[in-house]
C-alpha atoms as a PDB file:
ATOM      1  CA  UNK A   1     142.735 120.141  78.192  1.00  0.00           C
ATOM      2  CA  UNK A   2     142.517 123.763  78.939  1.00  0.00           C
ATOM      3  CA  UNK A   3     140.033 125.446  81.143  1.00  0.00           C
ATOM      4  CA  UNK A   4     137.770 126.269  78.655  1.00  0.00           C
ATOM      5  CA  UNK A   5     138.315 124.246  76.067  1.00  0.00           C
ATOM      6  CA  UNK A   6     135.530 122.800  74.784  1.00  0.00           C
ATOM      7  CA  UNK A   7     133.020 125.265  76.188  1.00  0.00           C
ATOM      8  CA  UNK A   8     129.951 122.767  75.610  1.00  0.00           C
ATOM      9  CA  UNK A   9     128.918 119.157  75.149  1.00  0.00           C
ATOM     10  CA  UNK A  10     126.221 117.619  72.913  1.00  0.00           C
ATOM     11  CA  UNK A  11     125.218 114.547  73.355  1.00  0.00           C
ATOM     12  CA  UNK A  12     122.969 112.247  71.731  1.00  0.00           C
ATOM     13  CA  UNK A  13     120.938 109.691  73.676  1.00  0.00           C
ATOM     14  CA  UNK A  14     119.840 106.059  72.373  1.00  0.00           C
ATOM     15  CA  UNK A  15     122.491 103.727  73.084  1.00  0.00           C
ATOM     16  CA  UNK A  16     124.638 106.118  74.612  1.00  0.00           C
ATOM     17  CA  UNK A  17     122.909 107.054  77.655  1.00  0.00           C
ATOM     18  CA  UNK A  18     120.590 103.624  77.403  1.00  0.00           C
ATOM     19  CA  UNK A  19     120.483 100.617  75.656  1.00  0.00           C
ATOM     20  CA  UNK A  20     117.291 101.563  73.159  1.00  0.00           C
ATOM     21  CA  UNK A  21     116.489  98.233  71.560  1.00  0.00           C
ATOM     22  CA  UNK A  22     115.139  96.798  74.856  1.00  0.00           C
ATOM     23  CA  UNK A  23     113.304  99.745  75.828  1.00  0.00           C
ATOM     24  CA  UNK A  24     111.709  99.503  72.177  1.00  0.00           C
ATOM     25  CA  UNK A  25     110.545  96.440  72.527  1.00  0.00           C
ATOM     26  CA  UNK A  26     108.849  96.548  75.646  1.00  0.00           C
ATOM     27  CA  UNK A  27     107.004  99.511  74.507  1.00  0.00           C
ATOM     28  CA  UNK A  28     106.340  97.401  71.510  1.00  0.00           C
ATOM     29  CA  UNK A  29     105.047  94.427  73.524  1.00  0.00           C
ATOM     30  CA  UNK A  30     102.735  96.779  76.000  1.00  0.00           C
ATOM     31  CA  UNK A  31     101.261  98.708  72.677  1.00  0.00           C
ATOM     32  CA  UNK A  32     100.489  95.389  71.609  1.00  0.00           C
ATOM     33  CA  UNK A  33      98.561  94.177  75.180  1.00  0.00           C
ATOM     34  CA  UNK A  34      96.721  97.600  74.452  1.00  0.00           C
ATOM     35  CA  UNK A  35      95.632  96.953  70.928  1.00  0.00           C
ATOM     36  CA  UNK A  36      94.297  93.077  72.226  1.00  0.00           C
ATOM     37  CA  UNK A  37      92.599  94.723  74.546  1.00  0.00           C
ATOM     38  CA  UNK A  38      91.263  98.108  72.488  1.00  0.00           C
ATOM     39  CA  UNK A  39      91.219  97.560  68.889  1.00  0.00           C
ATOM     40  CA  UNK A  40      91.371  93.686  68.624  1.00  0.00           C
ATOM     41  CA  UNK A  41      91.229  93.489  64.673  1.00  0.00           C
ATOM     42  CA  UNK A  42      93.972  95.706  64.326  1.00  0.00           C
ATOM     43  CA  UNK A  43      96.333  93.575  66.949  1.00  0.00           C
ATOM     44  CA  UNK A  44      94.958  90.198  65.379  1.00  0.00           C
ATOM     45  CA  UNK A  45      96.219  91.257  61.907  1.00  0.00           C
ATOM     46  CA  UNK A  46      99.200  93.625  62.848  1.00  0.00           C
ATOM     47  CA  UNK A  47     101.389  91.675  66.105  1.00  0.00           C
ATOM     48  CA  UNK A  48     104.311  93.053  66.538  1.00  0.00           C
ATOM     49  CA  UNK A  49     106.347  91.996  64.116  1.00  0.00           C
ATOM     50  CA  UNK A  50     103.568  92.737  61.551  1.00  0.00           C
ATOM     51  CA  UNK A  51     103.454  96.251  62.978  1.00  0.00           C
ATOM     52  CA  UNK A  52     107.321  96.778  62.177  1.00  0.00           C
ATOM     53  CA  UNK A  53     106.919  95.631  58.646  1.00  0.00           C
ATOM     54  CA  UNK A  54     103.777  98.077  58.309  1.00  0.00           C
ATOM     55  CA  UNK A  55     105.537 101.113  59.945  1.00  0.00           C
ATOM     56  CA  UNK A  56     108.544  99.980  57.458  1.00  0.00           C
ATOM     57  CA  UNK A  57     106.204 100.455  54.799  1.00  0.00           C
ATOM     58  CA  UNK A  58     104.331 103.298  55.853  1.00  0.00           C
ATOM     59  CA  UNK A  59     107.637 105.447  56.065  1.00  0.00           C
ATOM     60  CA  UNK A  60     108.803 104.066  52.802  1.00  0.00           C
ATOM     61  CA  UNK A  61     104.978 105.923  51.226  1.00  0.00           C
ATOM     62  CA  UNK A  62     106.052 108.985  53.373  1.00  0.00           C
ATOM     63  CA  UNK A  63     109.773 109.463  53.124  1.00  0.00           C
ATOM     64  CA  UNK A  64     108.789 113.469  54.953  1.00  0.00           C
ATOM     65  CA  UNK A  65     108.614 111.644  57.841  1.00  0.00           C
ATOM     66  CA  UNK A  66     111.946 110.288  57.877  1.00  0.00           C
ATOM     67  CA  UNK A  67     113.170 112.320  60.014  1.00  0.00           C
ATOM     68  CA  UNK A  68     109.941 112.582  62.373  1.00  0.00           C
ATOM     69  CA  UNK A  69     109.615 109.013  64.509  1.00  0.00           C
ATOM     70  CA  UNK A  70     106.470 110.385  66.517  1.00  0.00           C
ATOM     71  CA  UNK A  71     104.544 111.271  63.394  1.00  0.00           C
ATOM     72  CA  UNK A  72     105.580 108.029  61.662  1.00  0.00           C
ATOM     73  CA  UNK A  73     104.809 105.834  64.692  1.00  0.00           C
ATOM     74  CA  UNK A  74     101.594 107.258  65.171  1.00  0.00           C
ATOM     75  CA  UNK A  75     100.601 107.510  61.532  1.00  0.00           C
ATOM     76  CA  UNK A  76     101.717 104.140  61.385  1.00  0.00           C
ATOM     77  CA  UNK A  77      98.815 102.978  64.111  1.00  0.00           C
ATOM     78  CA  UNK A  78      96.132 105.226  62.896  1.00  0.00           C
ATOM     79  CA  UNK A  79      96.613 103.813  59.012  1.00  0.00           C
ATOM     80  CA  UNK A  80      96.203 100.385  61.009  1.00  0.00           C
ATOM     81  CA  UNK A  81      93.352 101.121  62.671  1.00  0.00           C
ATOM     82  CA  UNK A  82      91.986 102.267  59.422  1.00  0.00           C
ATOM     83  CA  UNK A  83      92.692  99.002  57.387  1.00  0.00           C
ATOM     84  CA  UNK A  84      91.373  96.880  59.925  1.00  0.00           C
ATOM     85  CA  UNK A  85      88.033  98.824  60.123  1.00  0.00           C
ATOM     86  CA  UNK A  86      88.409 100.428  63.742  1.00  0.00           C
ATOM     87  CA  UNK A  87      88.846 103.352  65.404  1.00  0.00           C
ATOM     88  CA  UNK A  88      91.253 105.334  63.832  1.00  0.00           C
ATOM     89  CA  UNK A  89      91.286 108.305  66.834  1.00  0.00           C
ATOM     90  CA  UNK A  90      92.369 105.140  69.001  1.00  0.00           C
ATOM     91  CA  UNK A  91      95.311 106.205  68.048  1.00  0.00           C
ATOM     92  CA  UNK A  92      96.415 108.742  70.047  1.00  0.00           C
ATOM     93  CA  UNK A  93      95.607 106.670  73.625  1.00  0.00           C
ATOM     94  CA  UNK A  94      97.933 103.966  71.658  1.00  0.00           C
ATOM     95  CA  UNK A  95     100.838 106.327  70.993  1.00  0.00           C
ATOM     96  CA  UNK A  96     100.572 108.029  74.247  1.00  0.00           C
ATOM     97  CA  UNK A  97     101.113 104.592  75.758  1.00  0.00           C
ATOM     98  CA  UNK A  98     103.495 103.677  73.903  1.00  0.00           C
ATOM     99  CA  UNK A  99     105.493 107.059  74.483  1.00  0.00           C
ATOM    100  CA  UNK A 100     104.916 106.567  78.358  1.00  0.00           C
ATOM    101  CA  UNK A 101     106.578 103.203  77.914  1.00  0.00           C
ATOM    102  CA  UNK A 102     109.172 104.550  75.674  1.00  0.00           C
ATOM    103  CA  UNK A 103     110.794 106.729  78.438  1.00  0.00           C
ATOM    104  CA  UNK A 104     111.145 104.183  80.901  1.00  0.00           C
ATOM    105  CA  UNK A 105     115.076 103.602  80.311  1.00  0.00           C
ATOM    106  CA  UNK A 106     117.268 101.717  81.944  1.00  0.00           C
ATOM    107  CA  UNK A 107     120.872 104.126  82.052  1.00  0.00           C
ATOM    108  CA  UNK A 108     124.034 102.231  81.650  1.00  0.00           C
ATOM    109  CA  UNK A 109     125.738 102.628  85.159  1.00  0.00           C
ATOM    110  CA  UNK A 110     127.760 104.857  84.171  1.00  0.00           C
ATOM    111  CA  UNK A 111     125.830 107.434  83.193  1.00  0.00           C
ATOM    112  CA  UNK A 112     124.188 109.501  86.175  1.00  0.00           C
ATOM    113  CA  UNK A 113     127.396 110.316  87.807  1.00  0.00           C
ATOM    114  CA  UNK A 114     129.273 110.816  84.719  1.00  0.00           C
ATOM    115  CA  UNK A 115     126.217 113.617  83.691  1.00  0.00           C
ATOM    116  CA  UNK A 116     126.524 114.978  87.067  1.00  0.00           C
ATOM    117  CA  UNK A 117     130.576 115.655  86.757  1.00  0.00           C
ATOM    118  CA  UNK A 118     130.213 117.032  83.419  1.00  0.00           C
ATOM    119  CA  UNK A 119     127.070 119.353  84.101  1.00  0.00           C
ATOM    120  CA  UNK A 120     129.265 120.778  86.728  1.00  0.00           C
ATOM    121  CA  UNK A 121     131.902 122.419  84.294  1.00  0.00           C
ATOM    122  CA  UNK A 122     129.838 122.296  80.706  1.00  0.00           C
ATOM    123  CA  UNK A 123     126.852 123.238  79.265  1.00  0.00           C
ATOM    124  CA  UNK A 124     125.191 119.947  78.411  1.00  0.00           C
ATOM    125  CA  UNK A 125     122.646 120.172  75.117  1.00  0.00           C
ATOM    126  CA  UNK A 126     120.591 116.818  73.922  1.00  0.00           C
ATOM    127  CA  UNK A 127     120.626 116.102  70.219  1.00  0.00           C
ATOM    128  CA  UNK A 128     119.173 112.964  69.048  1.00  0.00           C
ATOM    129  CA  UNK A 129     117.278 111.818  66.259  1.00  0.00           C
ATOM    130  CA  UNK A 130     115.006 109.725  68.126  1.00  0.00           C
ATOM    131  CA  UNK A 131     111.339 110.930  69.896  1.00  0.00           C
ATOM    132  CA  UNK A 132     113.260 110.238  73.225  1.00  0.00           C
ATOM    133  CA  UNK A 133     112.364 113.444  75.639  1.00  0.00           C
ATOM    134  CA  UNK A 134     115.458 114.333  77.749  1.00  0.00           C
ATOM    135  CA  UNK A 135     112.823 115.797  80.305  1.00  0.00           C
ATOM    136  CA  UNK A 136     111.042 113.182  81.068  1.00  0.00           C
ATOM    137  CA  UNK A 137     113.930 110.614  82.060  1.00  0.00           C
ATOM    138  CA  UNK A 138     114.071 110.769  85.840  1.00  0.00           C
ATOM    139  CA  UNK A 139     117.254 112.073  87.145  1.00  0.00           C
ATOM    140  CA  UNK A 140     118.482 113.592  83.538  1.00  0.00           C
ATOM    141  CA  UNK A 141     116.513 116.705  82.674  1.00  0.00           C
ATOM    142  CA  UNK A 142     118.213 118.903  85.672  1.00  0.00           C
ATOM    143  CA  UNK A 143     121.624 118.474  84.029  1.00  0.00           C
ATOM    144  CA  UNK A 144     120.724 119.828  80.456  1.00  0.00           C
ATOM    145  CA  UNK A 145     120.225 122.903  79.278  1.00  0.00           C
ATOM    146  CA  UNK A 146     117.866 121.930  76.571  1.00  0.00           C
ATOM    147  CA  UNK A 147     117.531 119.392  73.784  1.00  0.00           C
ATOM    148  CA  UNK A 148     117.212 118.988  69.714  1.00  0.00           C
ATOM    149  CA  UNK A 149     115.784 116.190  68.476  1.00  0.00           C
ATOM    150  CA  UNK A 150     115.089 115.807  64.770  1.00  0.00           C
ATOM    151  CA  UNK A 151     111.399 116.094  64.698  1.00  0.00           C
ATOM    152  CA  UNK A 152     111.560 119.820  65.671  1.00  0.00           C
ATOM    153  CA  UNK A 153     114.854 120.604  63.651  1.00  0.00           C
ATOM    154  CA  UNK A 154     113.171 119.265  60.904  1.00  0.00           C
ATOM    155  CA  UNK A 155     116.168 117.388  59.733  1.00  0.00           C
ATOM    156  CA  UNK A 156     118.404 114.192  61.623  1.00  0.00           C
ATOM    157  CA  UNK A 157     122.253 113.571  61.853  1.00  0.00           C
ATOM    158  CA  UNK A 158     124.440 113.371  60.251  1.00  0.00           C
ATOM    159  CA  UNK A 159     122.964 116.588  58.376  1.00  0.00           C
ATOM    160  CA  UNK A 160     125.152 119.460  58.914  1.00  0.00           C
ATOM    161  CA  UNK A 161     121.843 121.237  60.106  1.00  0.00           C
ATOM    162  CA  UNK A 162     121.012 119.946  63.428  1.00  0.00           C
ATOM    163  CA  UNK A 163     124.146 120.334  64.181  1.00  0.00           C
ATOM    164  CA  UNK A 164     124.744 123.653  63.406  1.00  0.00           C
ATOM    165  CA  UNK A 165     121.267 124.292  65.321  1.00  0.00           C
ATOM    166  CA  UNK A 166     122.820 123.330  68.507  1.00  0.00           C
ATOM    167  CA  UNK A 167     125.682 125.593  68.080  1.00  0.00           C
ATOM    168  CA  UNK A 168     123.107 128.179  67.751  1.00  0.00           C
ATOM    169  CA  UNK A 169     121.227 127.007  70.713  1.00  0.00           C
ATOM    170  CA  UNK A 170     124.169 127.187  72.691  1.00  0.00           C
ATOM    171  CA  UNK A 171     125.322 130.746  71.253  1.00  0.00           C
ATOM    172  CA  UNK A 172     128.945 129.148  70.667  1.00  0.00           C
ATOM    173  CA  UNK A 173     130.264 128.522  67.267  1.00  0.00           C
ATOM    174  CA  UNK A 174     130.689 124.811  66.370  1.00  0.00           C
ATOM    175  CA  UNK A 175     134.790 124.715  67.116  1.00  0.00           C
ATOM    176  CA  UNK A 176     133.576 125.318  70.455  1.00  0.00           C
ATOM    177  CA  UNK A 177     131.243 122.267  70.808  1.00  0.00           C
ATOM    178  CA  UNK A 178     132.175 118.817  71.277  1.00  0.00           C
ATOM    179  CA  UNK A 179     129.763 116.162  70.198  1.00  0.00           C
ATOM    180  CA  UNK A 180     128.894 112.430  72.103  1.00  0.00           C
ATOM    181  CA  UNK A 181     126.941 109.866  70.637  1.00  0.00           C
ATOM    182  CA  UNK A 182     127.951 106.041  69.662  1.00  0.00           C
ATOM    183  CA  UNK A 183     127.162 105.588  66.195  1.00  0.00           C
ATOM    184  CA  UNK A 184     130.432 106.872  63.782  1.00  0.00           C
ATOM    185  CA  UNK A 185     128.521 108.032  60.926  1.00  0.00           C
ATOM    186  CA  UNK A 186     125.963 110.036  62.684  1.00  0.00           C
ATOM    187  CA  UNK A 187     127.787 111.019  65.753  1.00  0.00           C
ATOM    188  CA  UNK A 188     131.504 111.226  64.540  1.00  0.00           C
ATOM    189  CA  UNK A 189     131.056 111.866  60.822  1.00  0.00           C
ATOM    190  CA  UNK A 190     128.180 114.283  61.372  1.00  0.00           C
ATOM    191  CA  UNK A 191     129.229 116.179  63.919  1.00  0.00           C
ATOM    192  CA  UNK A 192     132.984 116.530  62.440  1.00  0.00           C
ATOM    193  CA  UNK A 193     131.248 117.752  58.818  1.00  0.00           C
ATOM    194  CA  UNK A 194     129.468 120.480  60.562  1.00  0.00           C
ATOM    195  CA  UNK A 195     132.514 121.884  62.405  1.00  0.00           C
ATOM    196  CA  UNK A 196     131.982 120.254  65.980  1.00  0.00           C
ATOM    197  CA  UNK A 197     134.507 118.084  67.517  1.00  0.00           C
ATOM    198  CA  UNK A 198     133.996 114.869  68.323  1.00  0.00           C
ATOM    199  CA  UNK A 199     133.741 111.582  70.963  1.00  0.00           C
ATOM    200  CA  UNK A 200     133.154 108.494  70.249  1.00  0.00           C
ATOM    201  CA  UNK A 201     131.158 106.775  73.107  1.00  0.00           C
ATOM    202  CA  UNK A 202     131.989 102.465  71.502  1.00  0.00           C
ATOM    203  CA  UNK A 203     131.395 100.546  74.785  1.00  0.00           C
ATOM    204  CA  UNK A 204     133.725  98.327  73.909  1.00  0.00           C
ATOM    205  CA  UNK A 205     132.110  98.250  69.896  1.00  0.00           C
ATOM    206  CA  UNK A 206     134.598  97.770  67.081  1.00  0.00           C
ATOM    207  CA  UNK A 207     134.774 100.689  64.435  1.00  0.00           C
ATOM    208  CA  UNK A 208     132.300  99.893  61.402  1.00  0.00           C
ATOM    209  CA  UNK A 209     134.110  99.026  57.848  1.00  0.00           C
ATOM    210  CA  UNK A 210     135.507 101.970  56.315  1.00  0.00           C
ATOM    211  CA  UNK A 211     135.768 103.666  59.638  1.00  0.00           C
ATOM    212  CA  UNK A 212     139.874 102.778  60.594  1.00  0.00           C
ATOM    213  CA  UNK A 213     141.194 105.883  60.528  1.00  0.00           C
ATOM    214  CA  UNK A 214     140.488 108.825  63.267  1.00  0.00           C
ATOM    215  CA  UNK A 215     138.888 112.659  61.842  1.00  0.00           C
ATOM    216  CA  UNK A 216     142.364 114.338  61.008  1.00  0.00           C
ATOM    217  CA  UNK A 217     141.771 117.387  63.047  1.00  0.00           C
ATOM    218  CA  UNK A 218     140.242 119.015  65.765  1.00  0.00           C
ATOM    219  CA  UNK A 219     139.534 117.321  68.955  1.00  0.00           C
ATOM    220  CA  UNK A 220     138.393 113.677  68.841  1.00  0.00           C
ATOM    221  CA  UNK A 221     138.236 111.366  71.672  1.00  0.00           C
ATOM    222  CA  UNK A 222     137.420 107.546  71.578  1.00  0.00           C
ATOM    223  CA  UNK A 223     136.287 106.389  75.015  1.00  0.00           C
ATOM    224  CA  UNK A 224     134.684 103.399  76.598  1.00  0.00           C
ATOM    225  CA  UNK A 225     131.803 104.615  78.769  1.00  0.00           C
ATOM    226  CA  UNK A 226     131.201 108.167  79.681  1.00  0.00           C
ATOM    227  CA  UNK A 227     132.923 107.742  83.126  1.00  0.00           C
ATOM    228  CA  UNK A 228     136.472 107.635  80.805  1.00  0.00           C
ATOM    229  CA  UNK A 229     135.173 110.827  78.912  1.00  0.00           C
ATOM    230  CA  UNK A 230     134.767 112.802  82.058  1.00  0.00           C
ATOM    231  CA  UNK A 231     137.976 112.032  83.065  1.00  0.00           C
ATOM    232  CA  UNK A 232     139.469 112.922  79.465  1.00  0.00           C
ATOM    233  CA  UNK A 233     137.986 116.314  79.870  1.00  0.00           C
ATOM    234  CA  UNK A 234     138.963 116.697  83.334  1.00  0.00           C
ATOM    235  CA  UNK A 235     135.445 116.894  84.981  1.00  0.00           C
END
């Protein structure tokens, strides 16, 4: 790996930074508590599991959200509110809560020092599709330079877009970029169809179907935990 080769790192953050389904889920369970408490009706007829279904259905009516998790979470609450015949401006104390509770992470352990080694030598740039602040995760937002996330791009991976948004961010051209992320189709495929290079963060994961062969060209690295990655790039 030469010296300045790649000249900056993306890296997307659900489930490659922190396991997100947990973190989900207690935010789920504490909105809930909120809603008993606040807008009874509304958590009598929507529990949790009725809640998913309705915010399934509420970005199946409004597809222009798709790519905007805030909006559809909280228009998800408020339209609940509505239904049930309370407040629907309840809903902004709900999603703030449930944002609050969404940023409380739990990093895989190799994370922090990982960040730390490759901070030292790249540019480090968050891009994830999720409503995850980079920010407001305590020990993180020091080591990045910034951060995309879908809502403001407008568009999610894999589109070429967001991709090519970070480039611009990061005033480098996208063969001089080298995406992270777990998922293949969003992370590898995406950023490899915009021009980036690519890592694929599996934590021990198998490759999906249809996913057995490695990008033909550029850089591409396939690596356990982000400890291994530092290492491959010689942080």
């Amino acid at each position: 790996m030469s010296e300045t080769f790649p000249r900056a790192l993306t890296l997307d953050l659900d489930d490659t930074l922190w396991p997100v389904a947990p973190v989900i889920e207690r935010a789920e369970q504490r909105l809930h508590e909120w809603m008993l408490s606040n807008a009874p009706e509304t958590a009598r007829r929507f529990p949790i599991e009725a809640m998913r279904r309705w915010r399934a259905e509420v970005g199946r009516l409004e597809p222009s959200l798709a790519h905007d998790l805030t909006a559809l979470r909280r228009l998800t609450i408020e339209r609940a509110l509505t239904q049930c015949g309370e407040d629907p401006a309840l809903a902004d104390a709900a999603f703030e809560l449930f944002i609050a509770q969404r940023h409380e992470v739990e990093l895989y352990e190799d994370v922090l020092p990982a960040l730390e080694r490759l901070a030292r030598r790249f540019p480090l740039l968050a891009l994830s599709n999720g409503n995850a602040d980079i920010g407001r995760i305590a020990g993180l937002g020091s080591l990045f330079v910034g951060r995309i996330g879908a809502r403001e791009a407008g568009f999610g991976k894999p589109d070429a877009r967001i991709f090519q948004a970070a480039c611009s961010a990061l005033q480098l051209a996208a063969d001089e970029v080298l995406h992270i992320g777990d998922d293949w189709l969003l992370d590898v495929c995406g950023a490899r169809d915009a021009g980036l290079h690519s890592a694929w963060v599996h934590r021990g994961m198998a490759r999906p179907p249809g996913a057995a062969a490695a990008p033909a060209s550029g850089l591409h690295l396939e690596v356990h935990d982000l400890t291994a990655l530092a290492d491959a790039l010689g942080a």
